[in-house]
Protein backbone atom coordinates (compact mmCIF):
# COMPACT_ATOMS: atom_id res chain seq x y z
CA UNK A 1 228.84 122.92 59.28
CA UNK A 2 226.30 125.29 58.89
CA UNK A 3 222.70 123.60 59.24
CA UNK A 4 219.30 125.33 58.60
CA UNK A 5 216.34 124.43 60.75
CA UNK A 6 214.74 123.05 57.82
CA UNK A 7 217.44 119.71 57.23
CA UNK A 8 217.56 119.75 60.89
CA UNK A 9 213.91 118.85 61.04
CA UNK A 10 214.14 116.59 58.04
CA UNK A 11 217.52 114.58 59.47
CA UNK A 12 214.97 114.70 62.91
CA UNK A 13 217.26 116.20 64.85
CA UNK A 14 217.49 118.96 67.86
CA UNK A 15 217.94 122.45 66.03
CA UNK A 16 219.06 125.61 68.61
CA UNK A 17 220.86 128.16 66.04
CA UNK A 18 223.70 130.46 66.84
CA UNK A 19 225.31 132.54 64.19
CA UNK A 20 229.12 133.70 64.29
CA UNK A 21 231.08 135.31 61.68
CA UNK A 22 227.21 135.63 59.42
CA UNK A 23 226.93 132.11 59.70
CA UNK A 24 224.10 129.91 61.75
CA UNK A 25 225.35 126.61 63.62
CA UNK A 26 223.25 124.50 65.33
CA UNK A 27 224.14 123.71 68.99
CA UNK A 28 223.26 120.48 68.46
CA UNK A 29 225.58 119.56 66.00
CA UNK A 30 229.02 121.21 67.00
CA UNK A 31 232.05 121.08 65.67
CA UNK A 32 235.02 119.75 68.07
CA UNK A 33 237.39 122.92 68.83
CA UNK A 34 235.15 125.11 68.09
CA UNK A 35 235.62 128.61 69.83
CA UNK A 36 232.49 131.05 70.14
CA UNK A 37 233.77 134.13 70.53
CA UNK A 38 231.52 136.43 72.86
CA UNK A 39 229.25 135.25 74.94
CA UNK A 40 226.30 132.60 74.27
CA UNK A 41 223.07 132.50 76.10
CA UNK A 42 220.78 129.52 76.80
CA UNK A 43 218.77 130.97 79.25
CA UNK A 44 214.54 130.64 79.91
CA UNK A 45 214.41 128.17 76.75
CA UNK A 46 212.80 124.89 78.85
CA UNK A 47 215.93 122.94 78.34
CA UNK A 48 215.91 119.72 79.98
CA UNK A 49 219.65 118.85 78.82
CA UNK A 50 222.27 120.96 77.39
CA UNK A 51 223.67 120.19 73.86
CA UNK A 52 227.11 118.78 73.65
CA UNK A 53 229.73 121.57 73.98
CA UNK A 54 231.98 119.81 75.84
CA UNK A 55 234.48 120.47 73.11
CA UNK A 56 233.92 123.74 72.45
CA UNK A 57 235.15 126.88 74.15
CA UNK A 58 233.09 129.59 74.77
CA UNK A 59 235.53 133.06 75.04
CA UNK A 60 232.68 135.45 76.50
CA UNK A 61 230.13 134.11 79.52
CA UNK A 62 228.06 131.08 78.99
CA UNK A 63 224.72 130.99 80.84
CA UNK A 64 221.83 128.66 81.28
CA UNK A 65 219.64 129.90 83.67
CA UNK A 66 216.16 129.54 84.35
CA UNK A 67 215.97 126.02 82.15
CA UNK A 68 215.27 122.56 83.98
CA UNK A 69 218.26 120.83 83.77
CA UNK A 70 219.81 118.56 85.95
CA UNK A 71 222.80 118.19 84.67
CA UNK A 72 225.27 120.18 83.29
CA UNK A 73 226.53 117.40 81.15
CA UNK A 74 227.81 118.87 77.87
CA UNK A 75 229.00 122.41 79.09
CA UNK A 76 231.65 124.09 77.03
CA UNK A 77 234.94 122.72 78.70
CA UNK A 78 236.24 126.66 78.61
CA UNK A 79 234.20 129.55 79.57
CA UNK A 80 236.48 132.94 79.55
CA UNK A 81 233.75 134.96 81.23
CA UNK A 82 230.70 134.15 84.03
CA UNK A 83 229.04 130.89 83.74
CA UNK A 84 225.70 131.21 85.23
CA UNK A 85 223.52 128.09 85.94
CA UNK A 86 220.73 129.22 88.45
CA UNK A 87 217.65 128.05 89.05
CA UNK A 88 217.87 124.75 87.55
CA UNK A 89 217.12 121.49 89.26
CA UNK A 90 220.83 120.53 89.34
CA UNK A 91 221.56 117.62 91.83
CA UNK A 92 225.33 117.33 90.53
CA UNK A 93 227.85 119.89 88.94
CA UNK A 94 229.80 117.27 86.93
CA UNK A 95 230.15 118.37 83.74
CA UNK A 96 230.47 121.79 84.46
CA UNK A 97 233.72 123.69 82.46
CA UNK A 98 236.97 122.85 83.95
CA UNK A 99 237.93 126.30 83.56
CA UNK A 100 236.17 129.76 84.56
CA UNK A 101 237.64 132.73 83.90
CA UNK A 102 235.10 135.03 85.51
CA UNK A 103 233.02 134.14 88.11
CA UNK A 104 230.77 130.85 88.89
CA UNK A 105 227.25 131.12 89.91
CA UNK A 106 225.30 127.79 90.65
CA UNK A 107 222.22 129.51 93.40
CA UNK A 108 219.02 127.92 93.16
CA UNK A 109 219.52 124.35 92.04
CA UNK A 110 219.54 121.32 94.16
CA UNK A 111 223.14 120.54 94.95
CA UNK A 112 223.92 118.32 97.86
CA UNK A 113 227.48 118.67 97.23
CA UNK A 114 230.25 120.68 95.02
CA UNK A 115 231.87 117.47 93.37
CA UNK A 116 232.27 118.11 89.76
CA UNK A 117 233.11 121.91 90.48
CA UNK A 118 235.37 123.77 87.87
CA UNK A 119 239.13 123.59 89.15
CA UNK A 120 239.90 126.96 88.37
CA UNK A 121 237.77 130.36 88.84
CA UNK A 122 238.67 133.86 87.86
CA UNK A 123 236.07 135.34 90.34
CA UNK A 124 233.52 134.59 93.07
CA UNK A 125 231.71 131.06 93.18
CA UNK A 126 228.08 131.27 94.37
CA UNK A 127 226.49 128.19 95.60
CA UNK A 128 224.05 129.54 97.97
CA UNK A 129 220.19 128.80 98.48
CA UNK A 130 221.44 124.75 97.90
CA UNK A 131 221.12 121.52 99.87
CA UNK A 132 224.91 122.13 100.84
């Protein structure tokens, strides 16, 4: 499934590499099941939308910080570690992993309320500096 930047362009589709195991997969274009096994990092890169994990689990922390979303819409459905989303514009967290194994930090966004919220966290869930 491995996709270089190059057919990406020419197939005119998103390209956002991440390489595993010496091999480069685009974000974009996921396989279903497929487990990343540290930790993968989509912080300060302008997103406006994530790309569709939502069937892949992530085994380290996940984090998209400092982006514009306003959605978190396609997050991995697993995140082992932290899963950081400050400082989006996020009105909503549905979407958002169903399960955290570390701790849960939304700060910063523009949450009215927690609906959508994982149903399990391993640590500490920060929603502060919200319209809660």
């Amino acid at each position: 499934m491995a996709l270089s930047k190059l057919t990406a362009k020419i197939k005119g589709i998103k390209y956002l590499p991440f390489e595993q195991d010496g091999k480069t997969y685009n974000l974009y274009d996921m396989p279903k099941g497929f487990v990343i096994k540290g930790d993968l990092d989509l912080s300060d890169k302008g997103l406006t939308e994530l790309p569709d994990l939502s069937e892949v689990v992530v085994k380290g922390d996940f984090c998209c910080y400092n982006n514009k979303l306003t959605s978190l819409e396609g997050a991995p459905k697993e995140v082992g570690g932290v899963f950081k989303c400050n400082a989006n514009n996020l009105t909503s967290l549905k979407g958002a992993p169903q399960r955290v194994g570390g701790r849960f930090d939304c700060l910063f966004n523009q949450l009215t309320s927690l609906e959508g919220a994982p149903q399990e966290v391993g640590g500490d869930f920060d929603c502060d500096k919200n319209q809660l």
